[in-house]
C-alpha atoms as a PDB file:
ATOM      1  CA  UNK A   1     -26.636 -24.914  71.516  1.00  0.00           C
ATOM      2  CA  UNK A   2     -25.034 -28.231  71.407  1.00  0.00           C
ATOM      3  CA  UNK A   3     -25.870 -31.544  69.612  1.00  0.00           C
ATOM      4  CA  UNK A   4     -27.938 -34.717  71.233  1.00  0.00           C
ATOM      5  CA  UNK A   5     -26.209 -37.161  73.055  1.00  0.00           C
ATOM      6  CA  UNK A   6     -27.266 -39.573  70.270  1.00  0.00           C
ATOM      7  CA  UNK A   7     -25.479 -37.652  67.589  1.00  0.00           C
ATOM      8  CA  UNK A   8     -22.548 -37.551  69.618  1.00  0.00           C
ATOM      9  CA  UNK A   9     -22.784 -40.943  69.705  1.00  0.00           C
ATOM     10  CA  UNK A  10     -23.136 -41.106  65.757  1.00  0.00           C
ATOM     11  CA  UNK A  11     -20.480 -38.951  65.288  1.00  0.00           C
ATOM     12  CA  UNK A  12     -18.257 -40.793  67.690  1.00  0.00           C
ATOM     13  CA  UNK A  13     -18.509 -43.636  65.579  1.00  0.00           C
ATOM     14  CA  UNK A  14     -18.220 -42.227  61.746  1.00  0.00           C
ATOM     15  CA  UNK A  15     -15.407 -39.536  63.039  1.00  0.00           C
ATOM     16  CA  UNK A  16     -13.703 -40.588  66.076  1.00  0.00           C
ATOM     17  CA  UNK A  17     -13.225 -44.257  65.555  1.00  0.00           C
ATOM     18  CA  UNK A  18     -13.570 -45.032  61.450  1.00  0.00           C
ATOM     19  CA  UNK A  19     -12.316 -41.712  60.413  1.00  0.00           C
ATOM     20  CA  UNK A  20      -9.750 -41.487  62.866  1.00  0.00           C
ATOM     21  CA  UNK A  21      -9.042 -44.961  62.311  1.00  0.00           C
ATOM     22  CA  UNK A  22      -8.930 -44.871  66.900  1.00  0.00           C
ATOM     23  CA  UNK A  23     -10.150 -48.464  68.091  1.00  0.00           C
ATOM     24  CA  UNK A  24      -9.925 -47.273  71.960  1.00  0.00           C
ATOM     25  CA  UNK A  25     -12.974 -45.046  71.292  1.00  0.00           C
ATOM     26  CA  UNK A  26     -15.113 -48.226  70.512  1.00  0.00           C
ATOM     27  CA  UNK A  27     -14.800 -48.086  74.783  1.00  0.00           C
ATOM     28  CA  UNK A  28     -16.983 -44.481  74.875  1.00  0.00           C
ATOM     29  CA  UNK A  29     -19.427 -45.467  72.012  1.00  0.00           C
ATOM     30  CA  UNK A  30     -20.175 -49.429  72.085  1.00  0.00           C
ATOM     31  CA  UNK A  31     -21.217 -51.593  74.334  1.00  0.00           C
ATOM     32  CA  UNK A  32     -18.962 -54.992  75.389  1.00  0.00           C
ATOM     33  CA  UNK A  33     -21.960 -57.267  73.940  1.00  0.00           C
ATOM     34  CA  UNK A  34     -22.399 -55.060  70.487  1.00  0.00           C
ATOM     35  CA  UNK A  35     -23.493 -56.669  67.700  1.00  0.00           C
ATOM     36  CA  UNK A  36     -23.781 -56.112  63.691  1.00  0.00           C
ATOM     37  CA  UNK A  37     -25.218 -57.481  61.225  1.00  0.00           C
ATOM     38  CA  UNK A  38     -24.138 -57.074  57.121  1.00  0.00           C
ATOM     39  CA  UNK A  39     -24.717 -58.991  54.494  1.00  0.00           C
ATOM     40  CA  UNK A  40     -26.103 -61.709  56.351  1.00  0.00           C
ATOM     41  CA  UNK A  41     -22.915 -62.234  58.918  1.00  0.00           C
ATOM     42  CA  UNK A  42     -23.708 -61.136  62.350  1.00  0.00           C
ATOM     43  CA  UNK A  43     -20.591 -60.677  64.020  1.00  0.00           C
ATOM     44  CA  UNK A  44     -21.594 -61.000  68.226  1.00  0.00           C
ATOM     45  CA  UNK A  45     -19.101 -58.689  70.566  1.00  0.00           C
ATOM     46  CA  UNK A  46     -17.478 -55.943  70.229  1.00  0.00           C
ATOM     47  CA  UNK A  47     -13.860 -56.954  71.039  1.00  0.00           C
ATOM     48  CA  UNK A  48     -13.836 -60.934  70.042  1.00  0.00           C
ATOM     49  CA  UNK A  49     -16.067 -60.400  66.534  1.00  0.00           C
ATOM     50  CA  UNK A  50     -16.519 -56.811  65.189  1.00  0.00           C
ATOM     51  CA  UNK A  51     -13.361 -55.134  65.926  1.00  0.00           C
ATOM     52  CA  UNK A  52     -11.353 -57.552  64.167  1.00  0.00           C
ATOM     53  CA  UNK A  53     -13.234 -57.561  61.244  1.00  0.00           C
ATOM     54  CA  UNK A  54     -13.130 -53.107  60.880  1.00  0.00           C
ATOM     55  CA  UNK A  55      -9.597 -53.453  61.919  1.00  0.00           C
ATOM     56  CA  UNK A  56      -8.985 -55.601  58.832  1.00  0.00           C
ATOM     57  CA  UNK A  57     -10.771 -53.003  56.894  1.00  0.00           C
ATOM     58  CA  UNK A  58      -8.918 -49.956  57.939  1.00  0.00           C
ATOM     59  CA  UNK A  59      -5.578 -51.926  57.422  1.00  0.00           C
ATOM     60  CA  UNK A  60      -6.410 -52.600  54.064  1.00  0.00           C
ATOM     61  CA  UNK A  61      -7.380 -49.021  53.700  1.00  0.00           C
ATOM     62  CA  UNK A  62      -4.967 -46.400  55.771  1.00  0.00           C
ATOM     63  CA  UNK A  63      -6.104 -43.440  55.245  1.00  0.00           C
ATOM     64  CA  UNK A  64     -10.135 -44.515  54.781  1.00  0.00           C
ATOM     65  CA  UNK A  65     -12.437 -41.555  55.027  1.00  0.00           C
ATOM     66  CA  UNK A  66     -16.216 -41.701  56.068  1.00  0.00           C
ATOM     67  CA  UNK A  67     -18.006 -38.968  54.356  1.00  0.00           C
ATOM     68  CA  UNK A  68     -21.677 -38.614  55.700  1.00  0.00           C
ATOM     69  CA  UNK A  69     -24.598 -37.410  53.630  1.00  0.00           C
ATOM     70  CA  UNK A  70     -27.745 -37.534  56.150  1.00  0.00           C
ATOM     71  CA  UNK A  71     -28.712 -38.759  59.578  1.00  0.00           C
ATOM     72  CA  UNK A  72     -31.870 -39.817  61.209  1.00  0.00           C
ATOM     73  CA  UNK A  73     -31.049 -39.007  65.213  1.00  0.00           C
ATOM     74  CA  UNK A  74     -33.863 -40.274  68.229  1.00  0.00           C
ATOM     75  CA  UNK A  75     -33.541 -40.678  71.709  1.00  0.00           C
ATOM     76  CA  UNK A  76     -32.805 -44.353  71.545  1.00  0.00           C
ATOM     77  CA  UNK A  77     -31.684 -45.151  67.434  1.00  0.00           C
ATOM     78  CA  UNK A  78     -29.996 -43.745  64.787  1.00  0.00           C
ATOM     79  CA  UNK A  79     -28.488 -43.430  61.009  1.00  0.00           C
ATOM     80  CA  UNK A  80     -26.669 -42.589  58.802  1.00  0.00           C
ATOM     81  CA  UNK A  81     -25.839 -42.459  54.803  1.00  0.00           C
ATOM     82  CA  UNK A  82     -22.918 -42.492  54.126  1.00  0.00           C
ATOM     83  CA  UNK A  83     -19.374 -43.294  51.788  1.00  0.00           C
ATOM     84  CA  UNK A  84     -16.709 -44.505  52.984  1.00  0.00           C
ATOM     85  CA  UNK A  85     -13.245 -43.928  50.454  1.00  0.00           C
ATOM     86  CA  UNK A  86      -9.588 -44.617  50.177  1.00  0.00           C
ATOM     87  CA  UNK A  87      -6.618 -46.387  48.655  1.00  0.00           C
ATOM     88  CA  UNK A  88      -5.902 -49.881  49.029  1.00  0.00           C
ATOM     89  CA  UNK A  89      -3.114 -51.525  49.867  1.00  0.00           C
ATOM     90  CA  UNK A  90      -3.224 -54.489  49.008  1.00  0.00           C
ATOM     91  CA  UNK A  91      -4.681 -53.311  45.311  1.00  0.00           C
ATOM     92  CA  UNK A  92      -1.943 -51.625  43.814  1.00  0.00           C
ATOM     93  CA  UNK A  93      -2.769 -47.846  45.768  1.00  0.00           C
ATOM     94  CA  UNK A  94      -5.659 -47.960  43.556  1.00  0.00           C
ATOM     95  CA  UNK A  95      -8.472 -45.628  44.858  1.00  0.00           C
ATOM     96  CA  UNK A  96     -12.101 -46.473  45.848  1.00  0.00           C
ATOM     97  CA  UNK A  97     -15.367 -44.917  47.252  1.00  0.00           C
ATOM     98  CA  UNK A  98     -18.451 -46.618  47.993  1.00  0.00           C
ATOM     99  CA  UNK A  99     -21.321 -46.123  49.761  1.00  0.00           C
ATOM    100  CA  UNK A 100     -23.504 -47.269  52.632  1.00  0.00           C
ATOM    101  CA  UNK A 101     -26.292 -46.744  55.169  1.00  0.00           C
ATOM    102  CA  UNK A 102     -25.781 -48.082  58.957  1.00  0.00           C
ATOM    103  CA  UNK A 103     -28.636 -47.946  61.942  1.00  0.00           C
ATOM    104  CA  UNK A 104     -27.939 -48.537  65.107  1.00  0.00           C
ATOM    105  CA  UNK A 105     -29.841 -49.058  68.714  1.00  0.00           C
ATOM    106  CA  UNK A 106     -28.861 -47.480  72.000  1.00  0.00           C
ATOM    107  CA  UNK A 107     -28.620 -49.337  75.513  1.00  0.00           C
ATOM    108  CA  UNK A 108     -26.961 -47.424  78.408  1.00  0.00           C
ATOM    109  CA  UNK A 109     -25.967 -44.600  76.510  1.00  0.00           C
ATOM    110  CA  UNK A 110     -24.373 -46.935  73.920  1.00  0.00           C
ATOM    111  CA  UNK A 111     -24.309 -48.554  70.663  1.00  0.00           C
ATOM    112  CA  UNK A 112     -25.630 -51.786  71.735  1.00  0.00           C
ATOM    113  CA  UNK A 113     -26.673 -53.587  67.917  1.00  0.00           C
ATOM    114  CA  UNK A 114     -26.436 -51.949  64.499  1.00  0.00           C
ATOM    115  CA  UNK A 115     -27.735 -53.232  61.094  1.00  0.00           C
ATOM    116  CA  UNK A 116     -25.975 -52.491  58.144  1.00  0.00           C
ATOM    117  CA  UNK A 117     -25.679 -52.797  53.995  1.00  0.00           C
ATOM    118  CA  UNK A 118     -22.340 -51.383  52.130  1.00  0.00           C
ATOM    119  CA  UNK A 119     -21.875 -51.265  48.243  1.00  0.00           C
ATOM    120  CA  UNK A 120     -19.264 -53.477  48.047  1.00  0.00           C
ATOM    121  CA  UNK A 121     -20.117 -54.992  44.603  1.00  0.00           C
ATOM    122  CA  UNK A 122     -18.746 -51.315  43.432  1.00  0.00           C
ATOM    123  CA  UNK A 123     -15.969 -51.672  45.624  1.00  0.00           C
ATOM    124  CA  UNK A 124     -14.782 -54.594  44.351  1.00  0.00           C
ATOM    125  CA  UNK A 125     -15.483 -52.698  40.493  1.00  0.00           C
ATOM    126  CA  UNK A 126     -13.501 -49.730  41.326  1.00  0.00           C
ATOM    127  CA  UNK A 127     -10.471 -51.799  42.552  1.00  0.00           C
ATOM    128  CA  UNK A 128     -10.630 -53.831  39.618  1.00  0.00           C
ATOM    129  CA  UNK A 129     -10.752 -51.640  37.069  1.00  0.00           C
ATOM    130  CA  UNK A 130      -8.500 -48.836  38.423  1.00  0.00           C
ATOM    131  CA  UNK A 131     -11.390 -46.455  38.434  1.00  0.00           C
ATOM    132  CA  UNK A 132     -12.529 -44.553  41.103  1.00  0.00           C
ATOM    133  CA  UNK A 133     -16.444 -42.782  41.509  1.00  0.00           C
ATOM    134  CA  UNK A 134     -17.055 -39.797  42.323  1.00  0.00           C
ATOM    135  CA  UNK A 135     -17.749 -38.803  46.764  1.00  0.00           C
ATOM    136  CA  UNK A 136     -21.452 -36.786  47.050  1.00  0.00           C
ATOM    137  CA  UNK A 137     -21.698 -34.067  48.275  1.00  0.00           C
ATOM    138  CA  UNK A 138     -21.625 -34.075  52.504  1.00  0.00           C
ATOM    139  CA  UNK A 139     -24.379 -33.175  54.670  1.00  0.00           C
ATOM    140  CA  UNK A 140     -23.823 -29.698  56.137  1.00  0.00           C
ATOM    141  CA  UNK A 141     -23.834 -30.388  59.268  1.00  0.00           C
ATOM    142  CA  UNK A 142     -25.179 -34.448  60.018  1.00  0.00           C
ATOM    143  CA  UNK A 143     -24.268 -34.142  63.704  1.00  0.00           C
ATOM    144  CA  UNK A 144     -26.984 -31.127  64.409  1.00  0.00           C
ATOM    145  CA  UNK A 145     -29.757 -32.710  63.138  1.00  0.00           C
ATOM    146  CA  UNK A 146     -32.737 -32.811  65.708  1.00  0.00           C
ATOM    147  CA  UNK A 147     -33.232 -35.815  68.001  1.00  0.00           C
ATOM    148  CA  UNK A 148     -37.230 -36.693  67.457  1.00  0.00           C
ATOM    149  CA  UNK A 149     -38.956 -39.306  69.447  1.00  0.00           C
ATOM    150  CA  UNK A 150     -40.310 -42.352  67.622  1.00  0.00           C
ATOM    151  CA  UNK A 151     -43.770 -42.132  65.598  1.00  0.00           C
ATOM    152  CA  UNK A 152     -46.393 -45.399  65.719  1.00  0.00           C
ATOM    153  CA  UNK A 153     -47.834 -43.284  62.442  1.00  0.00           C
ATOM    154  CA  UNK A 154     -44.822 -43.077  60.801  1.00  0.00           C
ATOM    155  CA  UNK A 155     -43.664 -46.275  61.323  1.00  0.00           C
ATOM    156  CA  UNK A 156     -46.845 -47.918  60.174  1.00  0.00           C
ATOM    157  CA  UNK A 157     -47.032 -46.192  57.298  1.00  0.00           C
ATOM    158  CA  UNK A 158     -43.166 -46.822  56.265  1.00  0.00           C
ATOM    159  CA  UNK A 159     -43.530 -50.860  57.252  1.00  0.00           C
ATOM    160  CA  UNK A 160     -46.612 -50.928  55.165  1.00  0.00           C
ATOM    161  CA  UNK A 161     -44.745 -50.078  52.113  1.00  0.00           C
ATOM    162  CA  UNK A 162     -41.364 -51.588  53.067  1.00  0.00           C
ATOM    163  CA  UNK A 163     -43.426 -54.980  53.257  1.00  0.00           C
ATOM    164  CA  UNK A 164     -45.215 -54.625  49.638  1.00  0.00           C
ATOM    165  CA  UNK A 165     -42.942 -56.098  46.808  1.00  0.00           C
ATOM    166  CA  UNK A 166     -44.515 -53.558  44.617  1.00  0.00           C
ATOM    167  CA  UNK A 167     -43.374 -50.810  46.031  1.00  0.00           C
ATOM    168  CA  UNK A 168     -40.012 -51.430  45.348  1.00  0.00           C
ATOM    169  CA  UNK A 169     -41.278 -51.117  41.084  1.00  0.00           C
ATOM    170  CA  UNK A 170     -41.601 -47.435  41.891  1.00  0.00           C
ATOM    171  CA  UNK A 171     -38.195 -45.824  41.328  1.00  0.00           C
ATOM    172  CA  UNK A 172     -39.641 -42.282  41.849  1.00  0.00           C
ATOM    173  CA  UNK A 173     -39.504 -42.624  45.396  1.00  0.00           C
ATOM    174  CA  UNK A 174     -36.154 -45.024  45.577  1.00  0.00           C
ATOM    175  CA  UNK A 175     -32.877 -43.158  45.865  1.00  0.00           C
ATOM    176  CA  UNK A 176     -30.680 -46.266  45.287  1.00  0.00           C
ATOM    177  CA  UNK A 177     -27.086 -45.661  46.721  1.00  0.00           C
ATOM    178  CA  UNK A 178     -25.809 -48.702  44.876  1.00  0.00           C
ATOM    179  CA  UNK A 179     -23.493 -47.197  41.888  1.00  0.00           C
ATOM    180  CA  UNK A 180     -23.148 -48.294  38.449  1.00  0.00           C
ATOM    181  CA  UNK A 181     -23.971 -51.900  37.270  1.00  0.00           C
ATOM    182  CA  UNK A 182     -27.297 -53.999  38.049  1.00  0.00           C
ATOM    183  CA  UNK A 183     -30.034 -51.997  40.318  1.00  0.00           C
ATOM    184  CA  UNK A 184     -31.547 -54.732  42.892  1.00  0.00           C
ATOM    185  CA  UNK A 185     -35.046 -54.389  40.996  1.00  0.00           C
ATOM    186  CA  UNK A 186     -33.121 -55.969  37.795  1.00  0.00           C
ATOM    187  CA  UNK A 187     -31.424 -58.393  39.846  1.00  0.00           C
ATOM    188  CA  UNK A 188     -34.639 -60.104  42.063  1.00  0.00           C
ATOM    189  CA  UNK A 189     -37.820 -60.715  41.685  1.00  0.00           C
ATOM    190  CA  UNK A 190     -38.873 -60.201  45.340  1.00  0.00           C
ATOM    191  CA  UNK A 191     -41.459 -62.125  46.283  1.00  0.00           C
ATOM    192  CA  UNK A 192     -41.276 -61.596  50.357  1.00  0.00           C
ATOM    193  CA  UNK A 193     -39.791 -58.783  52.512  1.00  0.00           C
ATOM    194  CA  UNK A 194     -39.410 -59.650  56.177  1.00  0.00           C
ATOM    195  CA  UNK A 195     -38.606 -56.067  58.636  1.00  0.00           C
ATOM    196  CA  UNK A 196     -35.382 -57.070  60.181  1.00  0.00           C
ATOM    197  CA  UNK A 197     -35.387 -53.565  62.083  1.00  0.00           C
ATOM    198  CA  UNK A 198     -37.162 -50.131  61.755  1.00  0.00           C
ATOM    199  CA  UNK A 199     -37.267 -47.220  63.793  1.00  0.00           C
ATOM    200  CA  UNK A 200     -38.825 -44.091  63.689  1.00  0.00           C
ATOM    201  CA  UNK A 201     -37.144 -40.237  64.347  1.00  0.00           C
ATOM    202  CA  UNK A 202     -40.582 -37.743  63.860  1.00  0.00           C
ATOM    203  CA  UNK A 203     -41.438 -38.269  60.053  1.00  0.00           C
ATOM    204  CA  UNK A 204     -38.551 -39.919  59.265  1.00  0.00           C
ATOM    205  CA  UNK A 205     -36.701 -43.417  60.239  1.00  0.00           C
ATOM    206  CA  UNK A 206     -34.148 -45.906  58.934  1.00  0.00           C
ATOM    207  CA  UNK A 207     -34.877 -50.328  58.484  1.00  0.00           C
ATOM    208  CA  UNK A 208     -33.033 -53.413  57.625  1.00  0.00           C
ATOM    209  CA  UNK A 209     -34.843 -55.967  55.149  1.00  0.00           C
ATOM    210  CA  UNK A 210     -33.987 -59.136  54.083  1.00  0.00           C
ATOM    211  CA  UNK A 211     -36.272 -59.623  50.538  1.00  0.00           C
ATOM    212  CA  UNK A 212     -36.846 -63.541  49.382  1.00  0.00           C
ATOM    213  CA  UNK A 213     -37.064 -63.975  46.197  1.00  0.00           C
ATOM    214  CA  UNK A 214     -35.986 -65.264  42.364  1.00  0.00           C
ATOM    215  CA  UNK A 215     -32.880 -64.276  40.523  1.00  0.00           C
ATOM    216  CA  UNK A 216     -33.977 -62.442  37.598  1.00  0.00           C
ATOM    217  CA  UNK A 217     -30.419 -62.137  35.759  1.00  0.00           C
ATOM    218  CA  UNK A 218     -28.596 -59.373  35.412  1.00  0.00           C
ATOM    219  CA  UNK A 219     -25.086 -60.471  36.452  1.00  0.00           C
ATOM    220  CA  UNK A 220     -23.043 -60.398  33.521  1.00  0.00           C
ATOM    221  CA  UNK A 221     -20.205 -62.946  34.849  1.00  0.00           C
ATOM    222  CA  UNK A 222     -22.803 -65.396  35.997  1.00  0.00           C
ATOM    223  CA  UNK A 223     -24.157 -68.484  34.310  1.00  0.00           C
ATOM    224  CA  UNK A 224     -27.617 -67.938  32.908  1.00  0.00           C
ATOM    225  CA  UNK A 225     -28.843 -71.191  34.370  1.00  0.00           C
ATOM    226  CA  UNK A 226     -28.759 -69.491  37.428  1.00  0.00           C
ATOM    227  CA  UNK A 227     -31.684 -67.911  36.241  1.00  0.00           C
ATOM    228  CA  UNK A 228     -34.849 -68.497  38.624  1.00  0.00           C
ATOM    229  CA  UNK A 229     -32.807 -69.648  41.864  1.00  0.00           C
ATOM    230  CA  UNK A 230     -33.815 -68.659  45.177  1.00  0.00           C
ATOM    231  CA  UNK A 231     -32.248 -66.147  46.552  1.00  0.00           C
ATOM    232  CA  UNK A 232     -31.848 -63.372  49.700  1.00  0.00           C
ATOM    233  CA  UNK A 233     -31.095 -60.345  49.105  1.00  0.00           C
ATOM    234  CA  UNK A 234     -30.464 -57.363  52.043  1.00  0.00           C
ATOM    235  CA  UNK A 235     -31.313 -53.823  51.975  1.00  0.00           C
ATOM    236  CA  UNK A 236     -30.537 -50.926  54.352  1.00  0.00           C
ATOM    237  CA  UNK A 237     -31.983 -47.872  53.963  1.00  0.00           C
ATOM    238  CA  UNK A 238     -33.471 -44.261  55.325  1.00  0.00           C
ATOM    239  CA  UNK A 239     -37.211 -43.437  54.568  1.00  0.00           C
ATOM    240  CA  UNK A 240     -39.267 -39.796  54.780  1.00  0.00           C
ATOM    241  CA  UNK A 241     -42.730 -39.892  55.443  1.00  0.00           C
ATOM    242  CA  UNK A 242     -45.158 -36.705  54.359  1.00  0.00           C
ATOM    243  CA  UNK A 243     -48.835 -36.387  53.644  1.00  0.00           C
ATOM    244  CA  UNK A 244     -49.617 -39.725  54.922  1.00  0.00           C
ATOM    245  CA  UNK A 245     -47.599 -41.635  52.280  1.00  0.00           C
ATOM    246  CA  UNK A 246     -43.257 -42.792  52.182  1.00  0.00           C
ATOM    247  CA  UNK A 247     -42.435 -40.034  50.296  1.00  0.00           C
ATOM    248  CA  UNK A 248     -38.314 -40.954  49.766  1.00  0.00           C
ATOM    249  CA  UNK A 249     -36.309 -43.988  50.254  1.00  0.00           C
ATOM    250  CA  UNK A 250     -32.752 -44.177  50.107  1.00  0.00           C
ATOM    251  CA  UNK A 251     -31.109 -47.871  50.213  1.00  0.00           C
ATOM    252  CA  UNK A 252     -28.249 -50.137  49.606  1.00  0.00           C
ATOM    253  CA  UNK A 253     -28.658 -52.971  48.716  1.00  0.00           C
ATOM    254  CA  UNK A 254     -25.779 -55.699  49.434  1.00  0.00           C
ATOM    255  CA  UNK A 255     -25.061 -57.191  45.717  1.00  0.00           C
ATOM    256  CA  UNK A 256     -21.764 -58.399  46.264  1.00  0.00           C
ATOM    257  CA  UNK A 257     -23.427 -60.943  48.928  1.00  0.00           C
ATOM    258  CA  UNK A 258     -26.287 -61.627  46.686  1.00  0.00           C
ATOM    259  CA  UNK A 259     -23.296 -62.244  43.497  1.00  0.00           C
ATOM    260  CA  UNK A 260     -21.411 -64.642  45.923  1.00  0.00           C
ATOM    261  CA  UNK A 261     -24.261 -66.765  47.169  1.00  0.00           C
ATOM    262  CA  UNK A 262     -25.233 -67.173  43.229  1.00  0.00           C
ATOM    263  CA  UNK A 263     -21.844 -68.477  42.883  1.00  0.00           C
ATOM    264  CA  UNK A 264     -21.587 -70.617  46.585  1.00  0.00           C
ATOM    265  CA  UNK A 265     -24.739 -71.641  47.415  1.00  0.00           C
ATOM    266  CA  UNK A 266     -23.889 -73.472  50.169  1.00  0.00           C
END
C-alpha cells in the first residue's frame, strides 16, 4: 500500500517544508503562481509574496513544529487541522502552540491556491503571558487517509448550513479550535456568510467563510463604544456529513484580525 499523491502532497507541505523548516521543497509541492489567503491578506506567488512571509515565521520560530490532527484528502483538494508550536525568539524563548486549519487546491500535480485561518489571538496570549497550551493529541496516521472524489450531496448539504447564521448558535456540532478567551459566537453577531471555498472528499470536506456582521463585545481591551460596528470576521474549517445532515464542524476562526480591524478600521 502506499498513500495518494494528494497526501503526499499534504504531507510535503506540513512535514517537508514547515516542519523541516526546507524552503527548496516549496519547488516539488507549489506551483510558481500559488496563492493564500489568511485573515483577509492574499499574498499572490509563491516566491515574491508567500515565501517571505513563512520565512519570517519560521525565523521567528526555529525549531516550529506542525502537529496534524485530521485530513480531508481528494483527487484535486485537501486539509488539514492542525497546531503549529515553538519558542520564539524574539519573545524571550517563551513557548507557544496554536492551532489552525489550511485547504488547499491542486493544478498540475500542485498546490496551486490555499485558504487558511490560524489562532493567532492565542498566540499572541501565550507569548504574552509566558504561558504555553497544551498540543492535542496527533492523528495516527493523517497521511493514509483515503483520497474520495467530490460529493454534489455533500456539498449541498454542508453549504446549506455553512450559509445559515443560525447554525453557527448550535455549539453541539461546532468543534471550535480557537483556545481560551472569546468564542466567535460571543464576539459577532453574523448577519451574512459568503462561501469563499468548499470542497468535498466522500462525506466529508473543508471551506473558507468570510461572515458580515455586528460586534457584539467580548474583547476585554477594547472600548465598549465599539459595540455594534461592522465587522468581517473569517473562518476555516473541516465539516462531516452523515444521515443527510452536517453532523461535525471544526473551525478557526481568525480573532486576532477581527481584534485589529476593531482597533484600525481603516
Amino acid at each position: 500500500m502506499s498513500i495518494s499523491p494528494s497526501a503526499r502532497l499534504l504531507r510535503g507541505f506540513a512535514v517537508d517544508f514547515l516542519t523541516c523548516h526546507n524552503p527548496a521543497a516549496v519547488e516539488t509541492i507549489m506551483e510558481p503562481d500559488y496563492a493564500l489567503s489568511i485573515s483577509g491578506v492574499l499574498l499572490a506567488g509563491r516566491d515574491d509574496a508567500y515565501l517571505p512571509a513563512t520565512a519570517a515565521q519560521l525565523d521567528q520560530f526555529p525549531g516550529l513544529c506542525v502537529t496534524v490532527h485530521d485530513t480531508v484528502i481528494g483527487p484535486d483538494a485537501v486539509a488539514m487541522r492542525f497546531t503549529e508550536h515553538g519558542v520564539s525568539n524574539r519573545h524571550h524563548g517563551r513557548r507557544s502552540t496554536w492551532g489552525g486549519v489550511t485547504l488547499f487546491r491542486i493544478k498540475n500535480g500542485r498546490l496551486h491556491q490555499g485558504w487558511a485561518e490560524e489562532d493567532y489571538f492565542a498566540r499572541k496570549r501565550q507569548l504574552a503571558q509566558a504561558t504555553c497550551d497544551v498540543v492535542q493529541s496527533p492523528h495516527p496516521a493523517p497521511w493514509d487517509a483515503p483520497c474520495d472524489v467530490p460529493n454534489v450531496e455533500v456539498e449541498a448539504i454542508a453549504r446549506a448550513f455553512l450559509n445559515d447564521p443560525a447554525s453557527w448558535a448550535d455549539s453541539s456540532r461546532i468543534d471550535e479550535i480557537s483556545a481560551e478567551g472569546p468564542r466567535f459566537a460571543d464576539l459577532v453577531a453574523i448577519a451574512d456568510i459568503t462561501v469563499d471555498q468548499l470542497f468535498s472528499a466522500g462525506n466529508r470536506g473543508a471551506f473558507h467563510l468570510s461572515c458580515t456582521g455586528k460586534y457584539k463585545g467580548g474583547f476585554p481591551d477594547l472600548d465598549t463604544a465599539l459595540v455594534g460596528q461592522s465587522v468581517i470576521l473569517r473562518l476555516a474549517g473541516l465539516f462531516d456529513v452523515a444521515d443527510g445532515a452536517v453532523s461535525r464542524v471544526q473551525v478557526c476562526a481568525d480573532r486576532l484580525g477581527l481584534s485589529r480591524s476593531l482597533m484600525d478600521p481603516k
